[in-house]
Every structure is written in C-alpha cells, then in structure tokens.
Protein backbone atom coordinates (compact mmCIF):
# COMPACT_ATOMS: atom_id res chain seq x y z
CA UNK A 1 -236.48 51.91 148.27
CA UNK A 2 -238.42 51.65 144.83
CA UNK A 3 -237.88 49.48 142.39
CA UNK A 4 -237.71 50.34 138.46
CA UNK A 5 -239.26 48.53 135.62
CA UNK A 6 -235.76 46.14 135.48
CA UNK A 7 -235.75 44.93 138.80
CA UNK A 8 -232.73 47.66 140.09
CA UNK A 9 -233.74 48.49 144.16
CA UNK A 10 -233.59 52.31 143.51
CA UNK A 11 -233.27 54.68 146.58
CA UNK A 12 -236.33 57.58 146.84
CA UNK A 13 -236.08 60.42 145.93
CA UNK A 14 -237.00 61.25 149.67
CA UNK A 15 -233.30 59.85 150.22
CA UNK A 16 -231.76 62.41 148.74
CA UNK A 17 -231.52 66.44 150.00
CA UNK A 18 -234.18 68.19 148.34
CA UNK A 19 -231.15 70.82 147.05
CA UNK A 20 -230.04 67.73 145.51
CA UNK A 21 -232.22 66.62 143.93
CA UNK A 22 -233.91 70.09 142.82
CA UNK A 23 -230.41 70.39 140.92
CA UNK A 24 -230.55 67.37 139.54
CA UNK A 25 -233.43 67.57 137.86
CA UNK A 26 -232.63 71.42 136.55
CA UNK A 27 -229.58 70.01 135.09
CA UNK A 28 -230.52 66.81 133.13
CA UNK A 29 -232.95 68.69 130.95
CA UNK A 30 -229.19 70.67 129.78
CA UNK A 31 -227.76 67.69 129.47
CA UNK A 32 -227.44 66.84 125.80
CA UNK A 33 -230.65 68.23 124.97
CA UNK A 34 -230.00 67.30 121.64
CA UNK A 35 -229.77 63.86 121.91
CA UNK A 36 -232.87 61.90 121.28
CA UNK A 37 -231.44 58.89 123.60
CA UNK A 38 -230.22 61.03 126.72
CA UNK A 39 -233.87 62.96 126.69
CA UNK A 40 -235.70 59.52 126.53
CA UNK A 41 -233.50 58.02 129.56
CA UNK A 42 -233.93 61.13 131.88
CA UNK A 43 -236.25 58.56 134.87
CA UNK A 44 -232.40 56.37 134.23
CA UNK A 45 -230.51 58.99 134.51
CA UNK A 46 -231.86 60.94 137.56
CA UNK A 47 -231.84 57.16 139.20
CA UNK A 48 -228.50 56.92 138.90
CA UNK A 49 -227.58 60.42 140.01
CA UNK A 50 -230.17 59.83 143.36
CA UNK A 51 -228.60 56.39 144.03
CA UNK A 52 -224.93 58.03 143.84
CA UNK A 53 -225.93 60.91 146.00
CA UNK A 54 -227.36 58.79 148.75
CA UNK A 55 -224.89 56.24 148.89
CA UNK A 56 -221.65 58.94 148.53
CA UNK A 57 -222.84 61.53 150.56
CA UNK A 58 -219.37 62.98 150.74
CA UNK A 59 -219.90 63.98 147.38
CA UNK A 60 -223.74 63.73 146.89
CA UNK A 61 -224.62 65.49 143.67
CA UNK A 62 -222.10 67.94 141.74
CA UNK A 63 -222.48 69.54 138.47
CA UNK A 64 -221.35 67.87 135.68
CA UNK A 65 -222.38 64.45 136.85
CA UNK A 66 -225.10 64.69 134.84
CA UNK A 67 -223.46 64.77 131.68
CA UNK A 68 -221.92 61.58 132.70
CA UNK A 69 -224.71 59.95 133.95
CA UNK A 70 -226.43 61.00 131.08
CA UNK A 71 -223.92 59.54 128.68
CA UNK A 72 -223.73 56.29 130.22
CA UNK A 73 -227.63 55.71 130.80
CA UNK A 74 -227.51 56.21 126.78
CA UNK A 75 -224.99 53.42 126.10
CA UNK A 76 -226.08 50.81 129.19
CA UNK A 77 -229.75 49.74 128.73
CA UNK A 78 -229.95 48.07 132.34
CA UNK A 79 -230.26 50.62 134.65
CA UNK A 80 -228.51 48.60 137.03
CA UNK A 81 -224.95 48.03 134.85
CA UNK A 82 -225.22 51.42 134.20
CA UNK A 83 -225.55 52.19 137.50
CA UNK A 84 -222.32 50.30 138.64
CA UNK A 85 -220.49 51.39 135.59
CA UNK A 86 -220.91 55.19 136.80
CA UNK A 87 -220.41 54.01 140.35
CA UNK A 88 -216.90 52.76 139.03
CA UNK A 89 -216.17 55.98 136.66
CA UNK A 90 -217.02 57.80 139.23
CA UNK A 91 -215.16 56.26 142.48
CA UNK A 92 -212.07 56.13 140.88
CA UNK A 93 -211.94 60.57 140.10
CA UNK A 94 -214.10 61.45 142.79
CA UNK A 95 -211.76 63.74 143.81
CA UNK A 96 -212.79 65.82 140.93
CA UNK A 97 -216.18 66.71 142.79
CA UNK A 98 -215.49 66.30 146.46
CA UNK A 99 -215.78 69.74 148.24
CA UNK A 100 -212.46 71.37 147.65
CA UNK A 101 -212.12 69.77 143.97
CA UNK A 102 -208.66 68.32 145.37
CA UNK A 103 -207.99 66.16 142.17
CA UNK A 104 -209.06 68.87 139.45
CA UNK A 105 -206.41 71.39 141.50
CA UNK A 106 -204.01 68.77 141.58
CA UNK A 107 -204.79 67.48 138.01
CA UNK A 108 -203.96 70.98 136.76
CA UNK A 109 -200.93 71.21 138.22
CA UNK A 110 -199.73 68.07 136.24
CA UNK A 111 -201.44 69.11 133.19
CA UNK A 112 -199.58 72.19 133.28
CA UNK A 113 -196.36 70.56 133.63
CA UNK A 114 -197.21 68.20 130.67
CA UNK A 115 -198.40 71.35 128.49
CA UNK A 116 -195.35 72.66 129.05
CA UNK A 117 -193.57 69.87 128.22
CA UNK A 118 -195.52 68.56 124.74
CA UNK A 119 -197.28 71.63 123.93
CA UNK A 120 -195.20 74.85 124.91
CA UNK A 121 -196.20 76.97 122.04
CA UNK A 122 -199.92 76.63 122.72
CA UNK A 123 -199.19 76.53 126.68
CA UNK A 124 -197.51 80.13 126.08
CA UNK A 125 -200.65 81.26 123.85
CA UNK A 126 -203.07 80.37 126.97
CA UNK A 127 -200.54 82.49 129.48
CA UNK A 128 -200.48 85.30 126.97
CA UNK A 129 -204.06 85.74 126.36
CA UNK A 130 -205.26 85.05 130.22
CA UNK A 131 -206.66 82.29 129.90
CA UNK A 132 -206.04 80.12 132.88
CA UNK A 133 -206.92 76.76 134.03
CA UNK A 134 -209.72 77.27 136.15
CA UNK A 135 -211.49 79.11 133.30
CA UNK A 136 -212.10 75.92 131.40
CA UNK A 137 -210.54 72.35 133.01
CA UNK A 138 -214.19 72.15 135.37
CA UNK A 139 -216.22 71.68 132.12
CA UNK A 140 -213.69 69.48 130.55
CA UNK A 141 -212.82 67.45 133.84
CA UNK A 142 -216.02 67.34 135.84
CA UNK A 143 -218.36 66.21 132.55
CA UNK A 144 -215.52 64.31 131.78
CA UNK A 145 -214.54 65.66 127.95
CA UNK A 146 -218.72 65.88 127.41
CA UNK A 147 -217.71 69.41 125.77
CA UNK A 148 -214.76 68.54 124.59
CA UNK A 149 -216.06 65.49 122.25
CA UNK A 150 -218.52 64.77 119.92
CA UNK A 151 -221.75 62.57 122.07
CA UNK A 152 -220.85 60.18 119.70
CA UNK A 153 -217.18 59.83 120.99
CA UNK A 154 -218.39 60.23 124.61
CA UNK A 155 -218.29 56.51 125.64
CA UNK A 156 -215.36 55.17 124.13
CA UNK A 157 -213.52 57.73 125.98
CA UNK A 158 -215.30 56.75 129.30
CA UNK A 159 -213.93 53.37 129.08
CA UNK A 160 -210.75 54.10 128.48
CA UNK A 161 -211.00 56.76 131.62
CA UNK A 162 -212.44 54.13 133.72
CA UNK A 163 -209.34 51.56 133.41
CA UNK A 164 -206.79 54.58 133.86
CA UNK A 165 -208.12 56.78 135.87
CA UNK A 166 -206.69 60.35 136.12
CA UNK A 167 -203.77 59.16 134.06
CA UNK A 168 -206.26 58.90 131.70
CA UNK A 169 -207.53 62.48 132.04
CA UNK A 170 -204.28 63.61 131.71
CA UNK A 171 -203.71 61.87 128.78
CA UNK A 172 -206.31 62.55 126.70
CA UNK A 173 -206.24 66.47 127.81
CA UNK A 174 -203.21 66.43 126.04
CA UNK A 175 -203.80 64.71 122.88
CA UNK A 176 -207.01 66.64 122.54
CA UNK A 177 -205.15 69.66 123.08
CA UNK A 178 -202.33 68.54 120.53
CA UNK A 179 -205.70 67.77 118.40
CA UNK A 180 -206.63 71.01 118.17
CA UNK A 181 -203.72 72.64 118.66
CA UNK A 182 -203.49 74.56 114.95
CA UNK A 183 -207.23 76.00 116.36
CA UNK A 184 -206.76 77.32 119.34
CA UNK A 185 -203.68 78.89 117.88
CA UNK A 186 -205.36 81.02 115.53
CA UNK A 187 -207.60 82.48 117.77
CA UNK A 188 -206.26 86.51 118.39
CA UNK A 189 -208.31 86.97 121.51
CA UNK A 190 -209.01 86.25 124.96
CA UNK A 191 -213.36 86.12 124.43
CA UNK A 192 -212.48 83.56 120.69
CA UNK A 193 -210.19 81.56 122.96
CA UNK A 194 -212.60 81.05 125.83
CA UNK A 195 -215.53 80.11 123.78
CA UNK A 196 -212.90 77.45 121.19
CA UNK A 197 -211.82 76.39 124.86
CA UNK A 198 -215.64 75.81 125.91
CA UNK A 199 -216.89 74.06 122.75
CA UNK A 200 -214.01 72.07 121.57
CA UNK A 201 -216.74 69.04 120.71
CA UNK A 202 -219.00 71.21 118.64
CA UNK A 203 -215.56 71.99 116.12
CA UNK A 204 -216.50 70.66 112.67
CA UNK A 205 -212.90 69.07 112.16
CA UNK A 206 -212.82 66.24 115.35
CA UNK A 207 -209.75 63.57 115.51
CA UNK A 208 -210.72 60.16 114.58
CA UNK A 209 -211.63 58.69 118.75
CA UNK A 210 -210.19 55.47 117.79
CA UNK A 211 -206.98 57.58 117.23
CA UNK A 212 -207.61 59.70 119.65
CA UNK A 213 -207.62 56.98 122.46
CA UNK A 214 -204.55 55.19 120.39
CA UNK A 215 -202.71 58.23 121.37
CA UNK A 216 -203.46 59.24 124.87
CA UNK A 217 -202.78 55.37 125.59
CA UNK A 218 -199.38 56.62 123.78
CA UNK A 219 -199.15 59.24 126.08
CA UNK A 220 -199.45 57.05 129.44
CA UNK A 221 -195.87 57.15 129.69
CA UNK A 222 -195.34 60.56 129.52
CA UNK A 223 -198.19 60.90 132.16
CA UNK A 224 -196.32 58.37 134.56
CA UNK A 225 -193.53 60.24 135.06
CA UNK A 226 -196.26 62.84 136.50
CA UNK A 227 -198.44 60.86 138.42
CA UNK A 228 -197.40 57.37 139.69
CA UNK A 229 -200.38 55.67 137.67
CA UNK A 230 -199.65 51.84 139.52
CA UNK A 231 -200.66 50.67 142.50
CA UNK A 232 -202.31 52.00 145.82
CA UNK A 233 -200.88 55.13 145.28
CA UNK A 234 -203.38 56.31 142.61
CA UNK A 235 -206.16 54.78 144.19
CA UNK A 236 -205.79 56.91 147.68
CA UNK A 237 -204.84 60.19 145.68
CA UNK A 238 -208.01 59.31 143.34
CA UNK A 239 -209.79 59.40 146.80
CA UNK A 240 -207.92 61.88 148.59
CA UNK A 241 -208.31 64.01 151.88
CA UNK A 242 -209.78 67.43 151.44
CA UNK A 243 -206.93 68.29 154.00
CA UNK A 244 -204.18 67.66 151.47
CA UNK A 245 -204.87 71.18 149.86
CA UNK A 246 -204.12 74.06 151.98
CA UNK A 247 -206.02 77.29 152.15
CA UNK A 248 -206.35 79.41 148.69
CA UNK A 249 -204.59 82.97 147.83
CA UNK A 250 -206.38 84.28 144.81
CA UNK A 251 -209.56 83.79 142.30
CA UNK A 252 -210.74 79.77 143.54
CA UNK A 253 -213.78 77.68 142.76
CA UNK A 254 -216.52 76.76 145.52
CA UNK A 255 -218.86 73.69 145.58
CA UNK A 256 -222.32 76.01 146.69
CA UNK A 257 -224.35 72.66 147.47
CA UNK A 258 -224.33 71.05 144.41
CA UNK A 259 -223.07 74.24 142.36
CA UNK A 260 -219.64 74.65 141.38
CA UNK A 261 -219.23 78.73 141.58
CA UNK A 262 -216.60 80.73 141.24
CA UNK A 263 -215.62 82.48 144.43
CA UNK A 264 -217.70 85.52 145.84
CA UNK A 265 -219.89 85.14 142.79
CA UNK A 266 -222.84 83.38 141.39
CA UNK A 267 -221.06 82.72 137.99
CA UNK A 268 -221.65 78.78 137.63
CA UNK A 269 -217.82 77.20 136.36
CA UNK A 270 -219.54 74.96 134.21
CA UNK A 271 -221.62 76.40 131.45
CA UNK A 272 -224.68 75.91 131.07
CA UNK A 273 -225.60 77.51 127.61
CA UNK A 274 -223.40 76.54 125.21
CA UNK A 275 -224.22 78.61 122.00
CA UNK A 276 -221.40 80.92 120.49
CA UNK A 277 -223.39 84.31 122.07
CA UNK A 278 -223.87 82.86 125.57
CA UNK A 279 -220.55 81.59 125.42
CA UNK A 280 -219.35 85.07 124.67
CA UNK A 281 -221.36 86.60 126.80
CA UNK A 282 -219.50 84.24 129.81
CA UNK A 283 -216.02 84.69 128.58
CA UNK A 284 -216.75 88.81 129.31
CA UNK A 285 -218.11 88.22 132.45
CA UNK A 286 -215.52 85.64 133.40
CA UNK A 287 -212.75 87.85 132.13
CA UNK A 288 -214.01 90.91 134.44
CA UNK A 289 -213.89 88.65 137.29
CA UNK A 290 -210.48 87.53 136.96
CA UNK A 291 -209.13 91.37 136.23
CA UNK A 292 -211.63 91.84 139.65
CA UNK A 293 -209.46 88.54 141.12
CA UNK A 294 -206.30 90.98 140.67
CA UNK A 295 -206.91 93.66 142.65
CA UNK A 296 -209.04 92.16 145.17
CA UNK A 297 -208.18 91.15 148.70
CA UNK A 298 -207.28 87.55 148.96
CA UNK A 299 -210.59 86.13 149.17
CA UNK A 300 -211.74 83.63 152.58
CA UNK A 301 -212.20 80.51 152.13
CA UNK A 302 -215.76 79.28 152.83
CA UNK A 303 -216.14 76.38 155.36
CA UNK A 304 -212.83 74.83 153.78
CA UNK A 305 -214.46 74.57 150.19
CA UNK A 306 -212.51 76.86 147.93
CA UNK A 307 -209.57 76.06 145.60
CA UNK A 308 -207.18 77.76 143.35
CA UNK A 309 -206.32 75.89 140.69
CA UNK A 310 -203.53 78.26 139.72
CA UNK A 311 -201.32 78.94 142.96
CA UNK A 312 -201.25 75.17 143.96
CA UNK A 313 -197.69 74.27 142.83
CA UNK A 314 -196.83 73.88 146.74
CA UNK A 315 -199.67 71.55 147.75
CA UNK A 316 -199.19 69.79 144.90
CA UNK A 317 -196.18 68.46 144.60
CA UNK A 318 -197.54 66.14 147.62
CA UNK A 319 -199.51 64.43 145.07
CA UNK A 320 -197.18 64.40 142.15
CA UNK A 321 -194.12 64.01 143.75
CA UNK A 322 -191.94 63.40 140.29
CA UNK A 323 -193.68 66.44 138.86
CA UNK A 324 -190.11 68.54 139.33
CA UNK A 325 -188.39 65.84 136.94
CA UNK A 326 -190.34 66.23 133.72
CA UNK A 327 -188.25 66.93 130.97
CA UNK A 328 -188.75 67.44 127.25
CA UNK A 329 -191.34 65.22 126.32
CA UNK A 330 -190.19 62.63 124.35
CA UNK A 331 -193.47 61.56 123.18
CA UNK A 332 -194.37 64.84 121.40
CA UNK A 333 -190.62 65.64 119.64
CA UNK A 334 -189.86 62.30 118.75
CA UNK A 335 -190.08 62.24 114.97
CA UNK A 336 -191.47 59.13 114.60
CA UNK A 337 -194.35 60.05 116.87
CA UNK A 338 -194.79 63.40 114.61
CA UNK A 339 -194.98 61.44 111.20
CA UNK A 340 -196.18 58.10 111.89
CA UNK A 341 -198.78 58.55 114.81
CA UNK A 342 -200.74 62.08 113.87
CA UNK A 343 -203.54 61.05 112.24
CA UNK A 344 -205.87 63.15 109.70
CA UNK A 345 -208.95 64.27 111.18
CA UNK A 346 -212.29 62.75 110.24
C-alpha cells in the first residue's frame, strides 16, 4: 500500500490488472481535458479509480468512471473524502457497470416508460428517426450526465444522485430531456440527433442546475411509481445479480475488460471524441451497425456479458414491477407544473 501526500493508505498500482490500469490511465487524459482542475488532479484521480478497482473487483474499472472520478477529485480536495464520496456514488448504481450493465438495461426500460408518459412527442421523434436507447443512455448513465451538463453543473447533480440513487437518474433524464426538449425536436435527422443526443452539455442554452435539480426532485414521484425508490428494495436492485437479465436477442453492449463495446464490434459506446465531426463521424458508423443489427443473426452472448437495452421489457418488469401501471404523467400535464415550475434557461 502507498501512501499519498494527505495521509490516504492508497493501494499500488501493482494491485490492480495491468488492463486496468492501462485503461485508466488512457482515459483520464479524455476526461475533461479542458478543465484546468481535473488535468491538475489526474495522481487523485487515477488513486481513486485504482483503490475502487481493487477493492470492487466485481466491477474493477469501467469506462466512464473516469469522468466521475474526475469530477469529484475536482470538487473534494482530500483525496480520502473524495475517495469515499465516489465509493458511495458509486456503490449505490453499480449496477450501471457490472458485467451485463443490469441497471442501465433495466434503467431504460423505466425511462422509456416515463418518456412515454411526460414526453411522448419527443419519445415518438427518437422511435421515428432510429435512435434508440443504447445509442446514447451509456454516455449519459455511466459518466453520470458528464455529457449531458455543463462541468460546472457536474457536482451539484452528483449529490443529488448520491441521496436518490437511480430514482435520481431517472429523474433528472427526464427533466433534462423536457430541458431540451424544443432542441432535439428540431433536429430533421438521424446523424443531427445523435450528435444533440451526445453533446447535450456543450448546448449554449443550459437550464438553470438549481432548477434543474428543483425539478427532477419534482419528478421523484412520478419516478416512484416506476421504481420502488424506499427501502431495501432499491438497495439490492442498485446491486443486483447479473442473473436477473436473461440472454440478449438483437444489437447489445459488452463490457471487453474495462471497454464498454458494442457487440461483435470494436465501436467503444461511450465516445471518446466529442467534437461535432467525430461525433458525426460515430453517429454513421453507429447507424450502419444498427441497420447491420437488423439483418444479422441473433448475435451470442459472450461469457454472459452482453445486454440489449431495447428487447428487455420481459426481464424487466422483475425489477420494476409497477412499471405496467404508469399512466399519464401528472407531473408533466398538470398546468400548474407547465406555468409555474418551467424555468427560463440561463
């Protein structure tokens, strides 16, 4: 064990797998590398990505960690609250990165159902242009919103995700979506919807976060009817059993070591260049491999690690069991919500 500059007992970096940690350090030099404070805490940040690893080797390292890790070294000085804040962020959704991704298939499933609900136009506009969940939840979901907000929003959302939870993902998916919503809209395209989808924090009109956090703590309601948000329950579906999801039948993810992949490819989920071009350059390429995911064969799932976010309805519902009773949502057609409680962007 080493010890940093603060005092914090530190595994080695001879703790962790060497794919690990070669991964690790590839991605924290992508993480934010605009932000002065994330590039001057990388020694933090890769500390409290090796300590995870070693001590959750269930998990061990998964992309989009790092964007977490990097946001929280940024806001926590002492590498060792910073450490047990991420442990905490991170224990309570760590279904999100287990092999499998049982809580981002799950997740979706709910999300859809609350899209539907609150957002039906813009859930249509998604369905019509081909744009489905597994195209753009993993960067939202496993950086937690880091391309979805502004850095600067980044940590007020973490600690409101850190008391809820995946209620909390939910929620804020949602609002953000509703956010945005006039966006995404206008876009005529699959390749413009794919990149808005990808770079929702880079938008020059962003919802106030104090607003935005007002809301999805609004939405919590709505959410519970989805996922029972109380109790044990959450906690053990938070952590669940990769056995809960049954095999896939069409286009899936796949945790490659620490890569999330989609299936028979080497196209990384989570992107890793983020400019308009690159961006467009992925949406092609992800775009021919879902026309490919068509046509194929049902692909075979690799040492029980693939997932389909979008034929999971079945496995699901063992997770969400009031996810059949959603109705309208209340929240979003109330009138009172609709004048009083949608705020002007900043």
């Amino acid at each position: 064990m080493a010890e940093n500059q603060r005092g914090l007992s530190m595994p080695s970096p001879r703790a962790v797998s060497c794919a690990d940690l070669e991964q690790i350090r590839k991605d924290i030099p992508r993480s934010f590398p605009e932000q002065a404070r994330v590039q001057a805490r990388t020694t933090q940040i890769e500390a409290i990505l090796v300590e995870h690893s070693v001590f959750d080797p269930e998990i061990g390292y998964c992309q989009g960690m790092s964007c977490v890790a990097a946001v929280v070294a940024a806001h926590i000085a002492d590498v060792a609250v910073a450490s047990s804040f991420f442990q905490r962020l991170v224990d309570g959704l760590r279904g999100f990165w287990l092999p499998g991704f049982p809580l981002l298939t799950a997740g979706a499933v709910a999300f859809e159902k609350l899209q539907k609900s609150c957002l039906p136009t813009l859930h249509d506009h998604l369905k019509y242009h081909g744009a489905s969940y597994e195209m753009f939840l993993p960067d939202a979901w496993l950086t937690l919103f880091s391309r979805w907000l502004p850095f600067a929003s980044l940590w007020r959302a973490f600690v409101f995700i850190e008391a809820e939870g995946i209620a909390g993902v939910l929620s804020l998916t949602t609002v953000l979506f509703r956010a945005h919503e006039a966006a995404l809209l206008d876009t005529d395209d699959f390749t413009s919807l794919f990149v808005l989808l990808k770079s929702l924090g880079r938008q020059p009109r962003q919802p106030d976060v104090e607003q935005l956090i007002l809301s999805a703590k609004m939405m919590l309601p709505v959410v519970a009817d989805v996922v029972p948000v109380h109790g044990e329950q959450l906690t053990s579906w938070a952590t669940p059993k990769p056995t809960h999801i049954g095999s896939p039948t069409s286009a899936s993810l796949v945790r490659t070591g620490s890569r999330v992949l989609y299936a028979n490819s080497s196209l990384e989920a989570i992107a890793n260049e983020t400019s308009d071009g690159a961006l467009e350059q992925l949406a092609q390429r992800t775009r021919t491999l879902s026309l490919q995911g068509l046509h194929d064969l049902p692909v075979v799932a690799q040492d029980s690690e693939l997932t389909s976010i979008s034929n999971m309805s079945n496995q699901s519902r063992a997770w969400f069991p009031s996810i059949a009773r959603l109705s309208a949502c209340i929240w979003c057609t109330s009138e009172v919500h609709q004048s009083e409680n949608v705020h002007e962007w900043a």
